[in-house]
N, C-alpha and C. Protein backbone atom coordinates (compact mmCIF):
# COMPACT_ATOMS: atom_id res chain seq x y z
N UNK A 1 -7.17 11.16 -2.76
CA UNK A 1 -6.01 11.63 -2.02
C UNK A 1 -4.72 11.27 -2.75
N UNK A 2 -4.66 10.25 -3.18
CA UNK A 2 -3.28 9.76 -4.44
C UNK A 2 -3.35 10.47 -5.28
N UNK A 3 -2.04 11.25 -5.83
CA UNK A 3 -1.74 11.93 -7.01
C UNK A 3 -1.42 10.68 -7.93
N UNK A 4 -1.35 9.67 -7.45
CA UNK A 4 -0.56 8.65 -8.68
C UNK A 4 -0.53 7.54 -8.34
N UNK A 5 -0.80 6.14 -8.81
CA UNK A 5 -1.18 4.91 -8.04
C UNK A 5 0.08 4.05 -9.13
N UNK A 6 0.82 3.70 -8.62
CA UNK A 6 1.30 2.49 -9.20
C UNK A 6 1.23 0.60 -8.98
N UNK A 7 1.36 0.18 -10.12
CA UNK A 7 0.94 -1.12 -10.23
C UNK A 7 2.42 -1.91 -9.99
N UNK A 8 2.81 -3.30 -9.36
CA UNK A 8 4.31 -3.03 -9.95
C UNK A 8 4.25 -4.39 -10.45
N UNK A 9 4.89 -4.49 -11.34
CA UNK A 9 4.95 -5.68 -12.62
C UNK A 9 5.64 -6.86 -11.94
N UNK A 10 5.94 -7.20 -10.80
CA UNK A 10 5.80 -8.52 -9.62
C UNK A 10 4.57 -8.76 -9.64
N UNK A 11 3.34 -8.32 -8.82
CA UNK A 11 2.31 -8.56 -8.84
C UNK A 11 1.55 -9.11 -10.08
N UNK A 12 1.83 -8.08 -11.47
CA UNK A 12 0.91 -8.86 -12.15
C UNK A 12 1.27 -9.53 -12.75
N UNK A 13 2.56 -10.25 -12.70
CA UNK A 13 3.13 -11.76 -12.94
C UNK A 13 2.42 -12.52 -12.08
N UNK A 14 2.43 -12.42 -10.78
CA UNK A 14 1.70 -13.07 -9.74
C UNK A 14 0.44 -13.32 -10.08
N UNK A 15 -0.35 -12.22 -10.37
CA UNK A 15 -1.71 -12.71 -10.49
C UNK A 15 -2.03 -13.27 -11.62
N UNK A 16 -1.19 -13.36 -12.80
CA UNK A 16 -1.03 -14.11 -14.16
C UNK A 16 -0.57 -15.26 -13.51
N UNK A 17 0.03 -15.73 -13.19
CA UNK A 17 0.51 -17.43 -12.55
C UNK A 17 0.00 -17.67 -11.15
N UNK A 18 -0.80 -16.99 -11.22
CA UNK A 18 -1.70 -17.73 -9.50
C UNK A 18 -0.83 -17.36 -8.81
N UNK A 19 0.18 -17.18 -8.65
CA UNK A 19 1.01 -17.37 -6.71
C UNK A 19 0.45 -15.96 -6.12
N UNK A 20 -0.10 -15.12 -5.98
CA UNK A 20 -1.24 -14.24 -4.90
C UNK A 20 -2.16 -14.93 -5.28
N UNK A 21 -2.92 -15.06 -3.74
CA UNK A 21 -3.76 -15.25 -3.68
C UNK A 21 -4.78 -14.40 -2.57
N UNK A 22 -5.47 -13.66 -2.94
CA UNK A 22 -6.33 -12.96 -2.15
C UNK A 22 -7.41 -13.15 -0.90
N UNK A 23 -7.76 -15.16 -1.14
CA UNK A 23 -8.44 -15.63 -0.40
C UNK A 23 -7.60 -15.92 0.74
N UNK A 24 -6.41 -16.06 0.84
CA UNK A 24 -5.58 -16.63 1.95
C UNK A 24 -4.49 -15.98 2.45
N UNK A 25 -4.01 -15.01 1.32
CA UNK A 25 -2.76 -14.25 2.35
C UNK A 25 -3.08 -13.03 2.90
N UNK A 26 -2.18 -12.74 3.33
CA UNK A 26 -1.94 -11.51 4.31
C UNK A 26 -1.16 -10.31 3.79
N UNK A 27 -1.69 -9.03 3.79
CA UNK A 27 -1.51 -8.20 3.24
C UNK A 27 -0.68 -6.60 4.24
N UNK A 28 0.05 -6.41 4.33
CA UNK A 28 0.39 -4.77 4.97
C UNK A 28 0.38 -3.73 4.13
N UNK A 29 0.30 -2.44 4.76
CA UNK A 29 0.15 -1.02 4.33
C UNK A 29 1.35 -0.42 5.29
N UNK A 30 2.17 0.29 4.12
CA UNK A 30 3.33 0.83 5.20
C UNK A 30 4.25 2.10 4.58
N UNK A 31 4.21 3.13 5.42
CA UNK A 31 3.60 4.55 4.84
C UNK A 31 5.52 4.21 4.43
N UNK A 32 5.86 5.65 3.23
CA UNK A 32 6.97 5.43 2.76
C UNK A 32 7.59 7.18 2.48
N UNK A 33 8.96 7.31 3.24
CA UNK A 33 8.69 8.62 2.74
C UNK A 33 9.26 9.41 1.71
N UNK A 34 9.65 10.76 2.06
CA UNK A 34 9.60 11.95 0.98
C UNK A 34 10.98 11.48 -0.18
N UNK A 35 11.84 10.36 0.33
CA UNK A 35 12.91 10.18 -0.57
C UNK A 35 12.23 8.81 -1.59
N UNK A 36 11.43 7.97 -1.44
CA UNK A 36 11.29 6.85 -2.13
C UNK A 36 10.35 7.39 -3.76
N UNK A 37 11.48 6.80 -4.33
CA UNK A 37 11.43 7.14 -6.23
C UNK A 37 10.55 5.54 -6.79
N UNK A 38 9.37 5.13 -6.80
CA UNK A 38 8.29 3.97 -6.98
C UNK A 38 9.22 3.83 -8.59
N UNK A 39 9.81 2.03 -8.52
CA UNK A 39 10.11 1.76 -9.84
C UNK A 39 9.33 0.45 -10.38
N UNK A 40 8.48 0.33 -10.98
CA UNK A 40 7.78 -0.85 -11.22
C UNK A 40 8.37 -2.19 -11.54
N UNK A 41 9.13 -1.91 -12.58
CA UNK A 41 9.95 -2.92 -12.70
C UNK A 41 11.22 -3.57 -12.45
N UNK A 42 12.13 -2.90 -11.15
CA UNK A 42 12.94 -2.96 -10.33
C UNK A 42 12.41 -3.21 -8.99
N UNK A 43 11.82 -2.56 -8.16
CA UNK A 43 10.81 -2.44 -7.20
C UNK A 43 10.13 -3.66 -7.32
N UNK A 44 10.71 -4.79 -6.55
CA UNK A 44 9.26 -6.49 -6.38
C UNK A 44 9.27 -6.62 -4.99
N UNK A 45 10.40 -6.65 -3.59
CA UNK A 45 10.03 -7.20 -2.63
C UNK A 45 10.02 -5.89 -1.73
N UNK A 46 9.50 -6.45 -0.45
CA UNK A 46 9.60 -5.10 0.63
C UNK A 46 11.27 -5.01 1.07
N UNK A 47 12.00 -5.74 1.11
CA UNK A 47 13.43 -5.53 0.82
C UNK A 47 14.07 -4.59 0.08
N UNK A 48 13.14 -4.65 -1.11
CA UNK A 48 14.19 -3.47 -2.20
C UNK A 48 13.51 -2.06 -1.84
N UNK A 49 12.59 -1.72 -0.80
CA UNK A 49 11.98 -0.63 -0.22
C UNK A 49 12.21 -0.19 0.68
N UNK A 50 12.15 -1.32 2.01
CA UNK A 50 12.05 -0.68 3.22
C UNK A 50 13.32 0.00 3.85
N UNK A 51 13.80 0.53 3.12
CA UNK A 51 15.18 1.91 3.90
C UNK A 51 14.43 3.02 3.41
N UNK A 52 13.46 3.08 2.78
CA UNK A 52 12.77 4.15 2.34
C UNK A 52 11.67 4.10 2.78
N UNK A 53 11.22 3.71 4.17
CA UNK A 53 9.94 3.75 5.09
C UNK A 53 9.85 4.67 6.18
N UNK A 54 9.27 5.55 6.53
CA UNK A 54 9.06 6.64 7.26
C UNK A 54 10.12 5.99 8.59
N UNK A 55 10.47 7.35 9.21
CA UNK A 55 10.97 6.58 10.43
C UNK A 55 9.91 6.10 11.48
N UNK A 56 10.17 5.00 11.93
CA UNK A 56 9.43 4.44 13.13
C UNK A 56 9.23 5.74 14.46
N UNK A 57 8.20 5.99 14.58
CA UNK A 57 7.76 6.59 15.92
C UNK A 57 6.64 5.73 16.68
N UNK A 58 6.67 6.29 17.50
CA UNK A 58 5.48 6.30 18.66
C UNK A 58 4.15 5.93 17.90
N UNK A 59 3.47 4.93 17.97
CA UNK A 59 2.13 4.62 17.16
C UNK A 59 2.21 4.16 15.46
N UNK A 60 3.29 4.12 15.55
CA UNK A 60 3.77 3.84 13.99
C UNK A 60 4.82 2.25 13.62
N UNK A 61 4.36 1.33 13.55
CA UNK A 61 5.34 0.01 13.51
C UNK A 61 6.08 -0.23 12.33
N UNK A 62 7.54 -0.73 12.47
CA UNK A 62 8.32 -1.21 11.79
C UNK A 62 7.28 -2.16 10.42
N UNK A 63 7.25 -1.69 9.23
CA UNK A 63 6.67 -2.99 7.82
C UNK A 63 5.58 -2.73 7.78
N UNK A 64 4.93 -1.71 8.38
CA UNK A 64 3.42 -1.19 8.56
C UNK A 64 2.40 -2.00 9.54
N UNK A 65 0.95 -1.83 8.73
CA UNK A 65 -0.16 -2.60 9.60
C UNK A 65 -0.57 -3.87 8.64
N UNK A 66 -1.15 -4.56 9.32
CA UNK A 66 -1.87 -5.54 8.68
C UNK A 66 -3.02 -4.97 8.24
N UNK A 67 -3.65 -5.51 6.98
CA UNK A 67 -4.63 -5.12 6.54
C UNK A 67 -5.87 -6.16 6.50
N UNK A 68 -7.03 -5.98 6.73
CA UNK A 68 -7.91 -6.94 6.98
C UNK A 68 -9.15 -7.05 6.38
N UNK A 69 -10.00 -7.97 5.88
CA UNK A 69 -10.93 -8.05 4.97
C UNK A 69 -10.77 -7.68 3.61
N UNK A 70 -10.32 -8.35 2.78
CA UNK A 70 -10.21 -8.00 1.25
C UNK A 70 -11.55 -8.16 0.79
N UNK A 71 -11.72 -7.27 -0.02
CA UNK A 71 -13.13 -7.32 -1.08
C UNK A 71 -12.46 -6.99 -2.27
N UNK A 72 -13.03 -8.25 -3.02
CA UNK A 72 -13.22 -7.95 -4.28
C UNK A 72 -14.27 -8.04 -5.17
N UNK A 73 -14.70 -6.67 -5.98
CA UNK A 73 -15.46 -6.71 -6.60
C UNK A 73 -15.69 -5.96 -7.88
N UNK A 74 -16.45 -6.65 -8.67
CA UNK A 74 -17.07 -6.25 -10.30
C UNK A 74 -17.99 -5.64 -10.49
N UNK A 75 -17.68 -4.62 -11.32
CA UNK A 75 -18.90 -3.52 -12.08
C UNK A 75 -18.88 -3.29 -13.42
N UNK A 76 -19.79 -4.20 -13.50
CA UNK A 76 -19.99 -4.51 -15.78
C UNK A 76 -20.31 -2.99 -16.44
N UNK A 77 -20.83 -2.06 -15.06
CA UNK A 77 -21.35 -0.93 -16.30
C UNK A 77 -19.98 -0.25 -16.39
N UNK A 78 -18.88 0.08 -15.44
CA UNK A 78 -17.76 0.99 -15.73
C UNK A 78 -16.42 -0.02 -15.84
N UNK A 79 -16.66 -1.38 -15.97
CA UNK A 79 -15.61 -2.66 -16.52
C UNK A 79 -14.57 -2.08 -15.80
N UNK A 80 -14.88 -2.13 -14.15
CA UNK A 80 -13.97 -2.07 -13.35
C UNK A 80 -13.87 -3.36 -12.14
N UNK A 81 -13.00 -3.46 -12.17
CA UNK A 81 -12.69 -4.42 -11.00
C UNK A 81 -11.58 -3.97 -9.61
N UNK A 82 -12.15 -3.59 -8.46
CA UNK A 82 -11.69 -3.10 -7.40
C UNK A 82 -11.42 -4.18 -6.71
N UNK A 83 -9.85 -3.97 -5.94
CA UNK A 83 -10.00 -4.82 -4.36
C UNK A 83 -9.69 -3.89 -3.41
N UNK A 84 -10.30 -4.16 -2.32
CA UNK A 84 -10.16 -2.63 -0.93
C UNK A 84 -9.70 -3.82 0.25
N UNK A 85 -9.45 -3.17 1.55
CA UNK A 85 -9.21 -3.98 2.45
C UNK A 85 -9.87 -2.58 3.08
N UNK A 86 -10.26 -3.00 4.63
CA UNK A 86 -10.62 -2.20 5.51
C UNK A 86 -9.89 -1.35 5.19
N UNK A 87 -10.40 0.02 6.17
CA UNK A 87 -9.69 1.03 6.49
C UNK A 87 -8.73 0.85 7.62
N UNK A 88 -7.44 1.48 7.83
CA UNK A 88 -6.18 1.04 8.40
C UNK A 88 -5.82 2.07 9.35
N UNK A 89 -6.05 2.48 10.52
CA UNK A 89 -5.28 3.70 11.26
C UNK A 89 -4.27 3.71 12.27
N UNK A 90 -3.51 4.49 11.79
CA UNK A 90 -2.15 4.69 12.94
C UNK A 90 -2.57 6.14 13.48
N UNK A 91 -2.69 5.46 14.71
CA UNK A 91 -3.21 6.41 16.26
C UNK A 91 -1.42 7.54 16.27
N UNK A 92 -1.12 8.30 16.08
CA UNK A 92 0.13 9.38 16.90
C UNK A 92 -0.39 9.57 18.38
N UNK A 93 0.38 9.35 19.07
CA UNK A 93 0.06 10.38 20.63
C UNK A 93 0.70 11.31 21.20
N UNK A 94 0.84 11.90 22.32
CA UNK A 94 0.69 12.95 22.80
C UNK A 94 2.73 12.77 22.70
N UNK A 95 3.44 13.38 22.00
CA UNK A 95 4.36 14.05 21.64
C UNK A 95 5.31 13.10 21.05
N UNK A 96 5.29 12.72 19.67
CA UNK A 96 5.23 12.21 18.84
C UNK A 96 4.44 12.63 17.18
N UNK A 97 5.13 12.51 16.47
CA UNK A 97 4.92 12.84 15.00
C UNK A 97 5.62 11.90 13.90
N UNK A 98 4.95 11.78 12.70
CA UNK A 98 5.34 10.95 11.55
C UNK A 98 5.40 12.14 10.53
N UNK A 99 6.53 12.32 10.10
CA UNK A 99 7.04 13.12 9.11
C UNK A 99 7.52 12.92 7.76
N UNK A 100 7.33 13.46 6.83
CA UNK A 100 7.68 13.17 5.29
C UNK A 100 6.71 11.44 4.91
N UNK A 101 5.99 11.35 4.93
CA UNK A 101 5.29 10.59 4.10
C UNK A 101 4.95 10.78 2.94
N UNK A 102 5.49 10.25 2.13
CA UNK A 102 4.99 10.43 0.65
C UNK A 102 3.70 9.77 0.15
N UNK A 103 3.97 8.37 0.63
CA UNK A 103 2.34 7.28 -0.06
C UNK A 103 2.59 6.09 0.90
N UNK A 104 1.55 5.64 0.55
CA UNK A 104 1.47 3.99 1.20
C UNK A 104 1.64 3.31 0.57
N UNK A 105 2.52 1.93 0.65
CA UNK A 105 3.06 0.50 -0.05
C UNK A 105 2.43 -0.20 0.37
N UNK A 106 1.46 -1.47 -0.20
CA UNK A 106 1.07 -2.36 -0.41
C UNK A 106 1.65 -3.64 -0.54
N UNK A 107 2.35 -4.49 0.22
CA UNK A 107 2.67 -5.67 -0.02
C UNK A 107 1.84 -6.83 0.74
N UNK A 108 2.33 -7.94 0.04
CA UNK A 108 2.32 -9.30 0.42
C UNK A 108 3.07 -9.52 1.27
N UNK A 109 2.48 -9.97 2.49
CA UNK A 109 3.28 -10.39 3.82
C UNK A 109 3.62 -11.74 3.73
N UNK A 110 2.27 -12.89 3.02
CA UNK A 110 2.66 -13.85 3.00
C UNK A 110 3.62 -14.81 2.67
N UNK A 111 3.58 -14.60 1.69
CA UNK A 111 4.99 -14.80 1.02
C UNK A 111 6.54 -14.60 1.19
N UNK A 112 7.31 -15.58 1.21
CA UNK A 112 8.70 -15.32 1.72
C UNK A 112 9.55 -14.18 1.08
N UNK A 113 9.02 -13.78 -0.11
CA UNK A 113 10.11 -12.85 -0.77
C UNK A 113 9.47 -11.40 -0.41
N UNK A 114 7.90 -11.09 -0.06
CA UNK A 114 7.23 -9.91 0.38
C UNK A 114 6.88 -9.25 -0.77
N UNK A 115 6.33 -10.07 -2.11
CA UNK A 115 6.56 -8.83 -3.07
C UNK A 115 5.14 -7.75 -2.98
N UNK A 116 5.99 -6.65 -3.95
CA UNK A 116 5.16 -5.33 -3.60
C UNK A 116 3.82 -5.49 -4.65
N UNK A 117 2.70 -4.89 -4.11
CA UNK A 117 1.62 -4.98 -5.01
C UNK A 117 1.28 -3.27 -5.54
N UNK A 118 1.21 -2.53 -4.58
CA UNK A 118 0.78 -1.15 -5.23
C UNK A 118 1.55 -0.10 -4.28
N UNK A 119 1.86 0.94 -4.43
CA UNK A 119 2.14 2.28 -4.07
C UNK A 119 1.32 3.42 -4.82
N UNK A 120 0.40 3.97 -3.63
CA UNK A 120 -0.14 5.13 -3.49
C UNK A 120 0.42 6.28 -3.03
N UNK A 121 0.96 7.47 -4.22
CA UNK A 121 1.95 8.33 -3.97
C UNK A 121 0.99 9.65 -4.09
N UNK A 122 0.86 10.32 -2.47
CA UNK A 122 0.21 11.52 -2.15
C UNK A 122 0.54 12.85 -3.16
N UNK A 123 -0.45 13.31 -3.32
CA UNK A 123 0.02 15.13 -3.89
C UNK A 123 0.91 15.92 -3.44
N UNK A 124 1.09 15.59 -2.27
CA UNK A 124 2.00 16.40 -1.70
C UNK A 124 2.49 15.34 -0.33
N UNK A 125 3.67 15.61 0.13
CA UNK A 125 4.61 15.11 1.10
C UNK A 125 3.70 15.58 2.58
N UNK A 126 3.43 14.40 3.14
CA UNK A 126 2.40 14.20 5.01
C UNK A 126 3.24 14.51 6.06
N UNK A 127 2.73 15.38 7.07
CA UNK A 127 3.07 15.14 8.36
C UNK A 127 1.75 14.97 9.33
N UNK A 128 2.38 13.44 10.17
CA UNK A 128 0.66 13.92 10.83
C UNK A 128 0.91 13.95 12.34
N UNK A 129 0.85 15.19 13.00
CA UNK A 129 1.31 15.91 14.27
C UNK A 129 0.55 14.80 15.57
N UNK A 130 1.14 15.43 16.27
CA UNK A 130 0.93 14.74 17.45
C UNK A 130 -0.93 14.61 18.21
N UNK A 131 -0.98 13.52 18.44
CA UNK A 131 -2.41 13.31 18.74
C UNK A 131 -3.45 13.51 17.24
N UNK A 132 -2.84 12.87 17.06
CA UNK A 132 -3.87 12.97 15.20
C UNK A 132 -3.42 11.32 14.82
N UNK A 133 -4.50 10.69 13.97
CA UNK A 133 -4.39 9.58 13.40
C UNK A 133 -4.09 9.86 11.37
N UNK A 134 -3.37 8.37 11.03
CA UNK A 134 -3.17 8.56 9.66
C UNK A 134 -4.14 7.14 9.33
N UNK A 135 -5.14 7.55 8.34
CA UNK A 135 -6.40 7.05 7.89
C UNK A 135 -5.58 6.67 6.18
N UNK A 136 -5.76 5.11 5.82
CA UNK A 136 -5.74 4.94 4.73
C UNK A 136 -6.67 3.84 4.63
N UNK A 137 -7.25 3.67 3.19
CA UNK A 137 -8.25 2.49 2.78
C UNK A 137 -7.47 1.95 1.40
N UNK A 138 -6.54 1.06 1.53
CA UNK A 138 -5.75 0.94 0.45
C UNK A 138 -7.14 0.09 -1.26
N UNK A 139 -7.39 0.67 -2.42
CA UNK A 139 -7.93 -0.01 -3.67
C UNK A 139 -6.86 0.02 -4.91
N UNK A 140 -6.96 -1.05 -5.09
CA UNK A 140 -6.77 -1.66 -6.38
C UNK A 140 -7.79 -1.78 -7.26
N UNK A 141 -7.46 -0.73 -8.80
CA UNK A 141 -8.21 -0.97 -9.28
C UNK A 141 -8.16 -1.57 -11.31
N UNK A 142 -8.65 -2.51 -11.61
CA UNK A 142 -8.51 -2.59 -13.23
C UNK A 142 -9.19 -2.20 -13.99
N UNK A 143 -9.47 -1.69 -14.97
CA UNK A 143 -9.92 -1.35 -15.97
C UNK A 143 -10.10 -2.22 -17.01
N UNK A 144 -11.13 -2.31 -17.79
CA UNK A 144 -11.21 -3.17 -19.15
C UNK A 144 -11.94 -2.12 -19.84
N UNK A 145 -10.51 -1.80 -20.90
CA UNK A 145 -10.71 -0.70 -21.93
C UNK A 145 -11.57 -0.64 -23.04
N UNK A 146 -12.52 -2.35 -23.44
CA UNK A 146 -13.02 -2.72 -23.98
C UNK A 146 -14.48 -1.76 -24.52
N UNK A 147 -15.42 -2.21 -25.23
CA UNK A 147 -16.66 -1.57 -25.74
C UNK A 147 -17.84 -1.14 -24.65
């Protein structure tokens, strides 16, 4: 469903000096819309984002959802390394809509500064009408370009 996944170069400072940690913090998903331009290396906290977060409606919360159960895991034959968290749904109800979504942001809740870990930027710009849910399963994934 992502036309384009970005990484943002906060994070992988973070995960180069330990401060994420996957076993213990807390993670949100929080849809972003049709105006937000993803800059990796400007772009670190949910601060330098969130004026560019869908507007709040009905079934839809201010900083997104919490995300729950991280997995991480390794596959030696395609030298990939994935992390997923559950799947995440925002219920719409009966007259109410979320409009212009572009992708979902990934941050660190735990942490006092909120920095951003990934943005998943859709093919095309979301609306999801009234009485319909928005389904995301946020992955992270690495590659080792190796033999």
């Amino acid at each position: 469903m992502a036309e384009r996944t970005y990484v943002f170069n906060v994070f992988l400072e973070m995960q180069a000096d330990g401060t994420n940690d996957f076993s213990i913090h807390s993670y949100k998903a929080a849809l972003m819309d049709s105006s937000y331009m993803p800059n990796i290396d400007s772009d670190e906290s949910w601060t330098d984002v969130s004026g560019d977060e869908v507007t709040v409606a009905t079934g839809y919360t201010a900083g997104g959802g919490t995300l729950a159960n991280v997995l991480i895991t390794r596959n030696d034959q395609t030298n990939i390394v994935s992390i997923t968290w559950d799947t995440y749904k925002w219920d719409i109800p009966y007259g109410a809509q979320l409009s212009g979504i572009k992708g979902v942001m990934v941050y660190n809740d735990s942490l006092a500064s909120k920095p951003l870990i990934e943005f998943f930027e859709f093919a095309n710009v979301m609306t999801v009408p009234q009485e319909n849910s928005f389904v995301t399963t946020p992955v992270i994934q690495f590659k080792n370009g190796g033999a």
